[in-house]
N, C-alpha and C. Protein backbone atom coordinates (compact mmCIF):
# COMPACT_ATOMS: atom_id res chain seq x y z
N UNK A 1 27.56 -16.29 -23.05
CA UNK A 1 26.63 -15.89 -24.09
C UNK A 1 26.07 -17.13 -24.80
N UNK A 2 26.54 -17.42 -24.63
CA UNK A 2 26.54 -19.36 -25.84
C UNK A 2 25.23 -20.45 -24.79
N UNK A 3 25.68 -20.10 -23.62
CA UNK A 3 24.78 -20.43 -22.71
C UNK A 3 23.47 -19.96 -22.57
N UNK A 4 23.19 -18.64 -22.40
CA UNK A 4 21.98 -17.51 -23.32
C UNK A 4 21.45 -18.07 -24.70
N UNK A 5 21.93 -18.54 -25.61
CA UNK A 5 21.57 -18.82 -26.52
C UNK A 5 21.21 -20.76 -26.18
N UNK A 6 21.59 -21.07 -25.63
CA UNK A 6 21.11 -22.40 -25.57
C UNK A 6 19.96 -22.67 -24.95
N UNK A 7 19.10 -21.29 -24.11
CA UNK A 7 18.18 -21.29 -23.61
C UNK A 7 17.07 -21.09 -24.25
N UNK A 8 16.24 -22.73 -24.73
CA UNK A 8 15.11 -22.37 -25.48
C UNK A 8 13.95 -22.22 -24.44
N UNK A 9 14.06 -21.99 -23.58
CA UNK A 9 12.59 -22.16 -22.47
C UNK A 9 12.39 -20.58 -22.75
N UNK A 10 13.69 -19.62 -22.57
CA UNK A 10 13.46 -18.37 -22.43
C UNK A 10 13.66 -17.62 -23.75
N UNK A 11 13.95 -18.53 -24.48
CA UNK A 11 13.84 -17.55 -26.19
C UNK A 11 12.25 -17.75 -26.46
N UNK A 12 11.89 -19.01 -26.20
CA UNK A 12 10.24 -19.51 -26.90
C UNK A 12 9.29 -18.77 -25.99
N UNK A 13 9.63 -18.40 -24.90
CA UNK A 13 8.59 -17.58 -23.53
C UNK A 13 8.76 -16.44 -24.29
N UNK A 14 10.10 -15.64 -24.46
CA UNK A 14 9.87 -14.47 -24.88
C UNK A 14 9.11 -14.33 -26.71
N UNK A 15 9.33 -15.29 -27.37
CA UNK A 15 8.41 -15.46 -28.77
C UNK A 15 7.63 -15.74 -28.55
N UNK A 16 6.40 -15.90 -27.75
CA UNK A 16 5.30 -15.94 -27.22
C UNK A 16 4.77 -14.72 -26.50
N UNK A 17 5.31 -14.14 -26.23
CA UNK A 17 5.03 -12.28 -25.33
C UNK A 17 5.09 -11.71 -26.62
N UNK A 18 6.34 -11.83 -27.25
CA UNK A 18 6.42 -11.09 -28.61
C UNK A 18 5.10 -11.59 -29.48
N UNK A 19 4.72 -12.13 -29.72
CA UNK A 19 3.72 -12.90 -30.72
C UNK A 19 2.22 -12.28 -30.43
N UNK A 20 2.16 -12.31 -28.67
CA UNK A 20 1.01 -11.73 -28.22
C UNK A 20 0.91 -10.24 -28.72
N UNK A 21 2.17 -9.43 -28.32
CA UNK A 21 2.37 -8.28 -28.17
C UNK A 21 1.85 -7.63 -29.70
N UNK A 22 2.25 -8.79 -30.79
CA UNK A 22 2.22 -8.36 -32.49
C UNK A 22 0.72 -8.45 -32.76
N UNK A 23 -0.12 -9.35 -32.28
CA UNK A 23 -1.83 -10.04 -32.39
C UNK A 23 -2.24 -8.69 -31.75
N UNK A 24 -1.60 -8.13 -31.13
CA UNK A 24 -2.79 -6.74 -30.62
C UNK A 24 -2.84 -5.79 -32.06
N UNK A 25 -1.51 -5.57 -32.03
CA UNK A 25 -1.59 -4.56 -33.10
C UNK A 25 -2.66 -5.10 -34.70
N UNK A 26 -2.26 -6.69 -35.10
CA UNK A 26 -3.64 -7.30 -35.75
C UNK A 26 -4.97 -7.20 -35.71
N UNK A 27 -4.92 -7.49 -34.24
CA UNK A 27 -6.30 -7.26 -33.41
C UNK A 27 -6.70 -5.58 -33.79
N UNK A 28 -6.16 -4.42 -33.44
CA UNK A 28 -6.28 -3.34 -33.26
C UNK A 28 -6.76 -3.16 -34.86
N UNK A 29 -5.93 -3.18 -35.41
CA UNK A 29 -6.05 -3.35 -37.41
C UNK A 29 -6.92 -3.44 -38.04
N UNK A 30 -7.65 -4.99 -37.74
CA UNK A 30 -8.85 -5.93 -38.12
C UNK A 30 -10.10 -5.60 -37.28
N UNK A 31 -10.14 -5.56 -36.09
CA UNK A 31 -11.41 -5.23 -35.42
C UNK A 31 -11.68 -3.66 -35.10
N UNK A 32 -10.49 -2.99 -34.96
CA UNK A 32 -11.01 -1.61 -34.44
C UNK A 32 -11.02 -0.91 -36.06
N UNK A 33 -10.32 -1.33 -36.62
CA UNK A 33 -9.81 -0.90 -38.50
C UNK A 33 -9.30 0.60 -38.48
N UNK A 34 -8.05 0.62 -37.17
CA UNK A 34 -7.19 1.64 -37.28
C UNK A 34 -5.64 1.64 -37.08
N UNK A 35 -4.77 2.01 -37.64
CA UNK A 35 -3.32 1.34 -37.46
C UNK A 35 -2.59 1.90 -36.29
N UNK A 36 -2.12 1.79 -35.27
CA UNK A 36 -1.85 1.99 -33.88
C UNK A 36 -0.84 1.51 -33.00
N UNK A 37 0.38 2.06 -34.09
CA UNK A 37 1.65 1.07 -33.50
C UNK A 37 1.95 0.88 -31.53
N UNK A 38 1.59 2.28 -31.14
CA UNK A 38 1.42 2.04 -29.79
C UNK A 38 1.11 1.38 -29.05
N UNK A 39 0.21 0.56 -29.39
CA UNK A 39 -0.76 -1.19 -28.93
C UNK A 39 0.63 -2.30 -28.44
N UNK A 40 1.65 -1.87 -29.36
CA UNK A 40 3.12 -2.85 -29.35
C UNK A 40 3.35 -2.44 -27.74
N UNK A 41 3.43 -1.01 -27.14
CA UNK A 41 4.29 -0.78 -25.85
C UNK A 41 2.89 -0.80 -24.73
N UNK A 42 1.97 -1.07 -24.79
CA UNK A 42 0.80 -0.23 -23.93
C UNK A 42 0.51 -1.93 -23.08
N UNK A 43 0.23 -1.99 -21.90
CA UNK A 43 -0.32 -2.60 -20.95
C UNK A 43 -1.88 -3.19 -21.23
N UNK A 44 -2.48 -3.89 -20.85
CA UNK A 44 -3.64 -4.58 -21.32
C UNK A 44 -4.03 -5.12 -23.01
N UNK A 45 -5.23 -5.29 -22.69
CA UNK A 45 -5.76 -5.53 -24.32
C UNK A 45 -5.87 -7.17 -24.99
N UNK A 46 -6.01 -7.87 -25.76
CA UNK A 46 -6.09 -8.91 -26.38
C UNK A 46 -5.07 -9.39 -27.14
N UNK A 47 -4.06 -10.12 -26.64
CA UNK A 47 -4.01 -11.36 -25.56
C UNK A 47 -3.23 -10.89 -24.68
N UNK A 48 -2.92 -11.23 -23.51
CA UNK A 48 -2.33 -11.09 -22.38
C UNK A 48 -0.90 -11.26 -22.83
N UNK A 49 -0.06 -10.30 -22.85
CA UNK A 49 1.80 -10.96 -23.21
C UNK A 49 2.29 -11.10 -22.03
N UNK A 50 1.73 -10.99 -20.65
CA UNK A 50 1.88 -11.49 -19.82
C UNK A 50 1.69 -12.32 -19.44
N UNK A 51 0.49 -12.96 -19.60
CA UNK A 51 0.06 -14.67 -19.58
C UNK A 51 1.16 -15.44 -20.25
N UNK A 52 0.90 -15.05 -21.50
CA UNK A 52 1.80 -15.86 -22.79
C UNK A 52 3.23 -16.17 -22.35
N UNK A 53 4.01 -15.10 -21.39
CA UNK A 53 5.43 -15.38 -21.48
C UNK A 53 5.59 -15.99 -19.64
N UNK A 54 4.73 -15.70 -19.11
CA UNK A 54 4.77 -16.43 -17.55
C UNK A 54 4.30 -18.49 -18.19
N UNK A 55 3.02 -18.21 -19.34
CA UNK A 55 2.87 -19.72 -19.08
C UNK A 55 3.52 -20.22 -20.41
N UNK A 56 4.49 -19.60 -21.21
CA UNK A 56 5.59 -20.34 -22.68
C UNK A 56 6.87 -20.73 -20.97
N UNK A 57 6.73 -20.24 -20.15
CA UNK A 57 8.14 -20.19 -19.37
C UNK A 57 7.72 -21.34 -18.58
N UNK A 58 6.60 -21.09 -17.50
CA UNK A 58 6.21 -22.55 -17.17
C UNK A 58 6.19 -24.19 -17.62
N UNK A 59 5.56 -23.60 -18.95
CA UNK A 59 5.34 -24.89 -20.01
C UNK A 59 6.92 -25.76 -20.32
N UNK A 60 7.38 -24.45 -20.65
CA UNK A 60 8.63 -25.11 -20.76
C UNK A 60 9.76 -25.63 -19.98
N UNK A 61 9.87 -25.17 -18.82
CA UNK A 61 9.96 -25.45 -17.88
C UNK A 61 10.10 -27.44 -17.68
N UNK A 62 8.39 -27.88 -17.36
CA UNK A 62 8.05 -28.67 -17.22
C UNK A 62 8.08 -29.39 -18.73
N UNK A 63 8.51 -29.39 -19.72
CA UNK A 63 8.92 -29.94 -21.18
C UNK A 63 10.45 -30.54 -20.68
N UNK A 64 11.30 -29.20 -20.44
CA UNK A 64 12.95 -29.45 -20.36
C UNK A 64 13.04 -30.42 -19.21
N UNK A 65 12.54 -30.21 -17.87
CA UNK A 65 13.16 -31.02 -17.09
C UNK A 65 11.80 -32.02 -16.13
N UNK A 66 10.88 -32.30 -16.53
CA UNK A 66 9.77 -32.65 -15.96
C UNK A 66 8.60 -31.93 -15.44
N UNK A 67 7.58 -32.87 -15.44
CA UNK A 67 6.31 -31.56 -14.56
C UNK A 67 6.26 -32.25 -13.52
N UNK A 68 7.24 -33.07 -13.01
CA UNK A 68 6.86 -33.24 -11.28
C UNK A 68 8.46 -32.85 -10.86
N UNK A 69 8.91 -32.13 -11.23
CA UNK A 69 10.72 -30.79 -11.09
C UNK A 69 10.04 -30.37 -10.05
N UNK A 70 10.87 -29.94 -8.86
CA UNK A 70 10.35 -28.45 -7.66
C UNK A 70 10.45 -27.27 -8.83
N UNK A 71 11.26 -27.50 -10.02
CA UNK A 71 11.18 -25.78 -10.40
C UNK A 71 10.15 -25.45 -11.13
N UNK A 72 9.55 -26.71 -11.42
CA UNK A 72 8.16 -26.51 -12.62
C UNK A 72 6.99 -26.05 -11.55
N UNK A 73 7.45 -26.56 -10.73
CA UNK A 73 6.03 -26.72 -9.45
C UNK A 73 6.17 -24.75 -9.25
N UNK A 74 7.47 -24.31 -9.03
CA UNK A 74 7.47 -22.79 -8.58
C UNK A 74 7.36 -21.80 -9.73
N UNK A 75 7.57 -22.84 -10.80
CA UNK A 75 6.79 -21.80 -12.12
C UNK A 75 5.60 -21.68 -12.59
N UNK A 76 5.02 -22.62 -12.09
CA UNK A 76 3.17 -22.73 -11.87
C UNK A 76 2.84 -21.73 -11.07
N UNK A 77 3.33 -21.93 -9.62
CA UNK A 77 2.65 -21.03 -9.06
C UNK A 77 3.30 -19.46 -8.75
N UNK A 78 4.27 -19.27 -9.52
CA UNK A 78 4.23 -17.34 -9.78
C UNK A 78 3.37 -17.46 -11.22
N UNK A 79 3.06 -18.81 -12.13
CA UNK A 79 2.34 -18.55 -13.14
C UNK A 79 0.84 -17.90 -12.16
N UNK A 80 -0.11 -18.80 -11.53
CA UNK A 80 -0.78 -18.10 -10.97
C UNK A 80 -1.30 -17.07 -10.03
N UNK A 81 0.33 -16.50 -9.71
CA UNK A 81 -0.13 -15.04 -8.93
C UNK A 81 -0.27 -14.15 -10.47
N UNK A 82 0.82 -14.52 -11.33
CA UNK A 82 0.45 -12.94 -12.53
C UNK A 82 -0.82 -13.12 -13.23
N UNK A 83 -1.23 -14.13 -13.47
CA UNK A 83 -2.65 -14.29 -14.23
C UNK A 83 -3.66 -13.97 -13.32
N UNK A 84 -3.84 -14.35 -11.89
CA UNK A 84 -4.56 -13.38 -10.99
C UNK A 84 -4.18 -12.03 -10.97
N UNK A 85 -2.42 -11.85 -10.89
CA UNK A 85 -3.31 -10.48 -10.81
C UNK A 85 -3.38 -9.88 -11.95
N UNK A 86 -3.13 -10.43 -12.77
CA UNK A 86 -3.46 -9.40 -14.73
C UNK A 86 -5.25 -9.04 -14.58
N UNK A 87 -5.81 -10.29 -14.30
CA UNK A 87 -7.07 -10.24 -14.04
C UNK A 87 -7.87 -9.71 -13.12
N UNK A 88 -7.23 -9.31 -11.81
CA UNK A 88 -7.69 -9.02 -10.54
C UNK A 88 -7.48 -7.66 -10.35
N UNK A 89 -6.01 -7.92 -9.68
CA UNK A 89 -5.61 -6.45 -9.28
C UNK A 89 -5.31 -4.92 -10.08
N UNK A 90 -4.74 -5.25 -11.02
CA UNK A 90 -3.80 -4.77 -11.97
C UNK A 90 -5.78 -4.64 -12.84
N UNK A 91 -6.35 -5.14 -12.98
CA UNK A 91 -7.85 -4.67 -13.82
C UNK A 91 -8.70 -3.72 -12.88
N UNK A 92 -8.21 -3.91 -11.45
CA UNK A 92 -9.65 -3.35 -10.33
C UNK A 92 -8.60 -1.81 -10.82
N UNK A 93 -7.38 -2.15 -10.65
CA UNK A 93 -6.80 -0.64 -10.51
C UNK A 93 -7.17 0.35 -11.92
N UNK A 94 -7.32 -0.21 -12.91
CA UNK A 94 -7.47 0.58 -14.36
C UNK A 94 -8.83 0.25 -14.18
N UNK A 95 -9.64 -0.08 -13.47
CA UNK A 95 -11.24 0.28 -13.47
C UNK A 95 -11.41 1.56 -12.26
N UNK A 96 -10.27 1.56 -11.30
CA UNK A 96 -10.77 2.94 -10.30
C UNK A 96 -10.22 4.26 -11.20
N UNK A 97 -8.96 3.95 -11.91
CA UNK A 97 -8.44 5.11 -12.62
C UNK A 97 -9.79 5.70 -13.73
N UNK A 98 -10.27 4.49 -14.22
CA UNK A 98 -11.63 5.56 -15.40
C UNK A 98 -12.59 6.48 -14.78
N UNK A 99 -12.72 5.52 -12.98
CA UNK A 99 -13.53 6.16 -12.09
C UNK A 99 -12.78 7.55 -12.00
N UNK A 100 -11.73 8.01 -11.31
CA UNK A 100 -10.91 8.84 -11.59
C UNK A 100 -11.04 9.77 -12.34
N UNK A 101 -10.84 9.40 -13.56
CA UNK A 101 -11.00 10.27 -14.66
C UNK A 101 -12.23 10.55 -14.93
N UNK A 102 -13.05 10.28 -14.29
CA UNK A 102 -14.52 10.19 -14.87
C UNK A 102 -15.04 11.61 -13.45
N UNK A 103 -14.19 11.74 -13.06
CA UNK A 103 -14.88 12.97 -11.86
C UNK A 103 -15.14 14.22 -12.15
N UNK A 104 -15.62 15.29 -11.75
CA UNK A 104 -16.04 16.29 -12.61
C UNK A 104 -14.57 17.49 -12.21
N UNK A 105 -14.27 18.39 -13.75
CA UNK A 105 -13.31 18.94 -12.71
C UNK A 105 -13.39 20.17 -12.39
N UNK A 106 -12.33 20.48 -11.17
CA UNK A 106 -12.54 21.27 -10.30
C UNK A 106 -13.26 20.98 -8.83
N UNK A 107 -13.01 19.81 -8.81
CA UNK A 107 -13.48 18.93 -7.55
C UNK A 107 -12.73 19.48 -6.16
N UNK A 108 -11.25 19.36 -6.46
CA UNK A 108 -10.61 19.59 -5.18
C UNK A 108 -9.55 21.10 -5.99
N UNK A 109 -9.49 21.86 -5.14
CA UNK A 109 -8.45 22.77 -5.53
C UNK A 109 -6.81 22.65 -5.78
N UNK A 110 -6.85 22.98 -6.73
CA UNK A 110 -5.17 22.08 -7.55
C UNK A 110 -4.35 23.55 -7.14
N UNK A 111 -2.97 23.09 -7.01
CA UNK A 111 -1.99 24.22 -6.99
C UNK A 111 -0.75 23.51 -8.30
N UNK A 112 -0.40 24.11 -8.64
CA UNK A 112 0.79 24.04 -9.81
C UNK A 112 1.97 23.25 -8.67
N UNK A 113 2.42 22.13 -9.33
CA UNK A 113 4.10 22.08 -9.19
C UNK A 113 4.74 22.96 -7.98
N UNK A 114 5.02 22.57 -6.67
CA UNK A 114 5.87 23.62 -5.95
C UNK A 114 4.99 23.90 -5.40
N UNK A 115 3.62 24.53 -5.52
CA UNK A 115 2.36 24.70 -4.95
C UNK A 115 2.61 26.02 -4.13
N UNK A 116 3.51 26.98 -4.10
CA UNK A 116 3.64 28.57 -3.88
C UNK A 116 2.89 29.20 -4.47
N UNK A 117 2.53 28.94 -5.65
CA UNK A 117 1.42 30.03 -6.63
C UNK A 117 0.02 29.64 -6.14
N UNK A 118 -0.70 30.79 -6.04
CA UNK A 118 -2.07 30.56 -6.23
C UNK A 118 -2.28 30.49 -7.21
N UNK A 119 -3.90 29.32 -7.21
CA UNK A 119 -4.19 28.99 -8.23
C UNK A 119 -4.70 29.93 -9.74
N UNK A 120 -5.16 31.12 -9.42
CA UNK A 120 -5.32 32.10 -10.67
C UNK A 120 -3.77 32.30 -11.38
N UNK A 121 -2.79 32.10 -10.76
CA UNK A 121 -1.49 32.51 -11.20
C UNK A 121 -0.93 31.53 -12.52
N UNK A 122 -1.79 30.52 -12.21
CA UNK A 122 -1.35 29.19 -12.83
C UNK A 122 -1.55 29.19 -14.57
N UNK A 123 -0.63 29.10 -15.30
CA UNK A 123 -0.62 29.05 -16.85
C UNK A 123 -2.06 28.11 -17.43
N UNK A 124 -3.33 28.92 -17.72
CA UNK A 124 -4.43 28.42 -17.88
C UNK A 124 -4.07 27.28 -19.07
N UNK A 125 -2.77 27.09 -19.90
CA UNK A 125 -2.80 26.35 -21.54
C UNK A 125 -2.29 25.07 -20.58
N UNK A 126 -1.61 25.18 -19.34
CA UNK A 126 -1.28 23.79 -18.70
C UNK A 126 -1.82 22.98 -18.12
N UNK A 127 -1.89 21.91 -18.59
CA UNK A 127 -3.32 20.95 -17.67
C UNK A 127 -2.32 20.68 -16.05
N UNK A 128 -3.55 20.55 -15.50
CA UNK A 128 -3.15 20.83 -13.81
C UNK A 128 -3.00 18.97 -13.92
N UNK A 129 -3.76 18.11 -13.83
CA UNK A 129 -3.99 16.55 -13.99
C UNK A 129 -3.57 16.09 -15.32
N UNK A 130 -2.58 15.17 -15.24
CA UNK A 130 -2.62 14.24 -16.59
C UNK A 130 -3.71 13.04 -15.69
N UNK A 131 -4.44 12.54 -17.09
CA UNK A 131 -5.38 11.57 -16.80
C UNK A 131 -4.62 9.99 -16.49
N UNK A 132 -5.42 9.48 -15.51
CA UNK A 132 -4.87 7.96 -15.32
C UNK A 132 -5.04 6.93 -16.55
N UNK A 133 -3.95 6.32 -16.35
CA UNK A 133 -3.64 5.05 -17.58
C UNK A 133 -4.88 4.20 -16.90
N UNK A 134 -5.93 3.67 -17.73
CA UNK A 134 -7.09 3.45 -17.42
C UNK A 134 -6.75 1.67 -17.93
N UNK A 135 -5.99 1.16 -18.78
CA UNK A 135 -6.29 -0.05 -19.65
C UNK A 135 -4.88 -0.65 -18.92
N UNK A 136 -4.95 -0.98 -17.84
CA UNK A 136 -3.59 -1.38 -16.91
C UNK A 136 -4.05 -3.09 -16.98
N UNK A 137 -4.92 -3.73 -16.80
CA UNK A 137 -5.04 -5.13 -16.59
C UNK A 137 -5.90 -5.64 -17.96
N UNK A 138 -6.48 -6.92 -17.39
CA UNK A 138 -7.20 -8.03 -18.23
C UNK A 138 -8.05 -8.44 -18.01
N UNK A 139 -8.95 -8.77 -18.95
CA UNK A 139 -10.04 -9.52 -18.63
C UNK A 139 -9.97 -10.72 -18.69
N UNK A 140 -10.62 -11.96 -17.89
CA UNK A 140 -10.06 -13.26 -17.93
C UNK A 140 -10.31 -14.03 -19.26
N UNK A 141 -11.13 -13.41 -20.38
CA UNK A 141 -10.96 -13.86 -22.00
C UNK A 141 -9.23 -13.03 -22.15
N UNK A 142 -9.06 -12.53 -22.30
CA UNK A 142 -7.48 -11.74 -22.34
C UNK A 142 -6.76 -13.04 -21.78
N UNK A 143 -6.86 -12.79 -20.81
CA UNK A 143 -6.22 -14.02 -19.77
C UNK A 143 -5.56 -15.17 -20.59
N UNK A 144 -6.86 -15.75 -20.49
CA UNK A 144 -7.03 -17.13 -20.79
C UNK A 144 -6.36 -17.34 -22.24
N UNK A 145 -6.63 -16.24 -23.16
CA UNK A 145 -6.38 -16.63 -24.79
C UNK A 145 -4.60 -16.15 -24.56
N UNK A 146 -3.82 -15.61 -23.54
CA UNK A 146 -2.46 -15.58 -23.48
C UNK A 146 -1.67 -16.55 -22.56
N UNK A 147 -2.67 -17.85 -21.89
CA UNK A 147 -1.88 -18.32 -20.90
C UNK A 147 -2.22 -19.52 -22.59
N UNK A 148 -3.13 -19.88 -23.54
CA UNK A 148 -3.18 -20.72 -24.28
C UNK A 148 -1.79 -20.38 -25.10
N UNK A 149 -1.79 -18.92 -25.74
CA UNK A 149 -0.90 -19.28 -26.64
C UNK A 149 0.68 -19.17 -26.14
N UNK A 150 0.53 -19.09 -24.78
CA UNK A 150 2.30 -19.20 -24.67
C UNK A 150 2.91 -20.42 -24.55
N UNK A 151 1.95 -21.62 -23.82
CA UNK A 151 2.15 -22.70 -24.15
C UNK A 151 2.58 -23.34 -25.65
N UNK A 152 1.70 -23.27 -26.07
CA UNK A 152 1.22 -23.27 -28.06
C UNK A 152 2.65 -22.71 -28.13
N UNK A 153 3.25 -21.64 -28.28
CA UNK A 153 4.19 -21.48 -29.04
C UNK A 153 5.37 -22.16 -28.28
N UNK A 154 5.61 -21.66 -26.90
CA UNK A 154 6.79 -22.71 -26.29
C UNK A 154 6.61 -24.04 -26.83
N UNK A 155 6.16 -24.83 -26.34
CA UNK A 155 6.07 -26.19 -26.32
C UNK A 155 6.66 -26.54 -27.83
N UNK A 156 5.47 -25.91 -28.99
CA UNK A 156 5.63 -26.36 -30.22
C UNK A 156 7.56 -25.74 -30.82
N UNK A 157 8.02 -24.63 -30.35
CA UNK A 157 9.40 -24.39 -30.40
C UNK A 157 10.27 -24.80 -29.92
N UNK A 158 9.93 -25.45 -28.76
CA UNK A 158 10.68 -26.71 -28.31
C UNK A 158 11.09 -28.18 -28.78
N UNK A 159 9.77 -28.13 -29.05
CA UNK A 159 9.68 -29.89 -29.85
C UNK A 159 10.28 -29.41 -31.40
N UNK A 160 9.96 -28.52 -32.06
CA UNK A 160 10.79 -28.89 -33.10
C UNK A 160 11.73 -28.10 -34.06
N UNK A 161 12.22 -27.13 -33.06
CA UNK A 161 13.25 -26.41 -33.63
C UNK A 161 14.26 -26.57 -32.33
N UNK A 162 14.21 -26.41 -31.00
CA UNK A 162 15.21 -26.40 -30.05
C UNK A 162 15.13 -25.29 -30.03
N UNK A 163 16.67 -24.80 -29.17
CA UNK A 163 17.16 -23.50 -28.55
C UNK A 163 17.80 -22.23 -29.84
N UNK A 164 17.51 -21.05 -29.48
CA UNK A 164 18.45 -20.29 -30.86
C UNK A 164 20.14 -21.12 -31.18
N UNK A 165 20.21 -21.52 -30.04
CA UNK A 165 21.66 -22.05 -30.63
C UNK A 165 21.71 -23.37 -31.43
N UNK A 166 20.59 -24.29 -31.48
CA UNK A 166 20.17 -25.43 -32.04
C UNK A 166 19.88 -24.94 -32.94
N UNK A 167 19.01 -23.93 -33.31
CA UNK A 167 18.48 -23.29 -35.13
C UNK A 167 19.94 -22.88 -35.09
N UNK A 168 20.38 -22.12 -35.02
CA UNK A 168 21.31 -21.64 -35.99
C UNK A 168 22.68 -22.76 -36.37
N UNK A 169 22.93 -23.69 -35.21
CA UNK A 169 23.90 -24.63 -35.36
C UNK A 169 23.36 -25.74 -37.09
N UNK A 170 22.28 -25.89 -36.49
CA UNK A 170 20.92 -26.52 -37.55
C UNK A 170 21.42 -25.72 -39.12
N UNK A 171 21.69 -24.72 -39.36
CA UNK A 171 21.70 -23.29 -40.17
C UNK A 171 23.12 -23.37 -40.85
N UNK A 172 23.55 -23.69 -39.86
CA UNK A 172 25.35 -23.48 -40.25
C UNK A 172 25.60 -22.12 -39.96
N UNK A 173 24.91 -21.86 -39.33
CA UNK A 173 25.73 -20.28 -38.79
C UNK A 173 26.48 -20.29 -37.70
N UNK A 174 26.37 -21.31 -37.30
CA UNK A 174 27.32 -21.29 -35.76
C UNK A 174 28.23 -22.63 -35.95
N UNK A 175 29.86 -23.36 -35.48
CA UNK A 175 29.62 -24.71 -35.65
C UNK A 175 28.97 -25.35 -34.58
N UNK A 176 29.19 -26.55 -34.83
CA UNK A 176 28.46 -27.96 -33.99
C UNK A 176 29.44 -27.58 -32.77
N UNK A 177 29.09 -27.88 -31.54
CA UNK A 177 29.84 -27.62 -30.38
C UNK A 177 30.85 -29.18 -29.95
């Protein structure tokens, strides 16, 4: 556990996802001017907490043990498969789902659950389709403003506070090892 706590690469990566994750709900607040705690658990949106905690983990990474490490080199590049695909894949898919949802209905003939009943049989108050999660990826402004601040916060929590076990030793809540 003590070892867990000495890990500032992965406390400052995850305070950087967290940080992103809190700026939506700001974001949501200030620009849309509606309060929407749900923004905290939901996929997409402004800033990427996926960017933020793939590149606070990279960054730091290459802080703790060098940026010419093999492990910094293999945290770069799963950094750039998730930022491709936050941007790519994971966006084409929540752009076919609006398509999706956007079809007229009664397109194809639905059967209930189990699909034995004909369709007149079917409880008219139950929706036959729940709609697709449409806001699954990022746009590369999203992107980009979460691969900036995960750096920004790693790096700067590195340089001058250390690991949770360095603040709190720092604190006197823990002793000196």
């Amino acid at each position: 556990m003590i070892e867990l706590l000495d890990n500032g690469v992965l406390a400052w990566a995850l305070a950087a996802c967290g940080l992103a994750q809190l700026s939506k709900l700001l974001i949501e607040l200030v620009v849309h001017r509606r309060w929407r705690p749900a923004v905290l658990i939901e996929t997409g949106g402004m800033p990427s907490s996926h960017a933020a905690l793939i590149t606070g983990a990279t960054a730091g990474i290459g802080w703790e043990l060098g940026w010419g490490d093999p492990l910094f080199a293999l945290a770069a590049t799963l950094a750039f498969i998730v930022l491709y695909d936050a941007s790519g894949v994971r966006r084409a898919a929540g752009q076919i789902s609006a398509r999706v949802n956007g079809l007229p209905d009664g397109l194809w003939e639905v059967r209930p659950v189990g699909g034995l009943q004909p369709l007149e049989a079917a409880e008219p108050s139950l929706p036959l389709f729940k709609p697709l999660k449409e806001n699954l990826g990022h746009t590369r402004l999203e992107v980009l403003a979460g691969s900036l601040l995960g750096p920004a916060i790693a790096l700067t929590g590195l340089a001058l506070a250390g690991s949770p076990l360095q603040i709190a030793q720092g604190l006197g809540w823990l002793p000196l090892a």
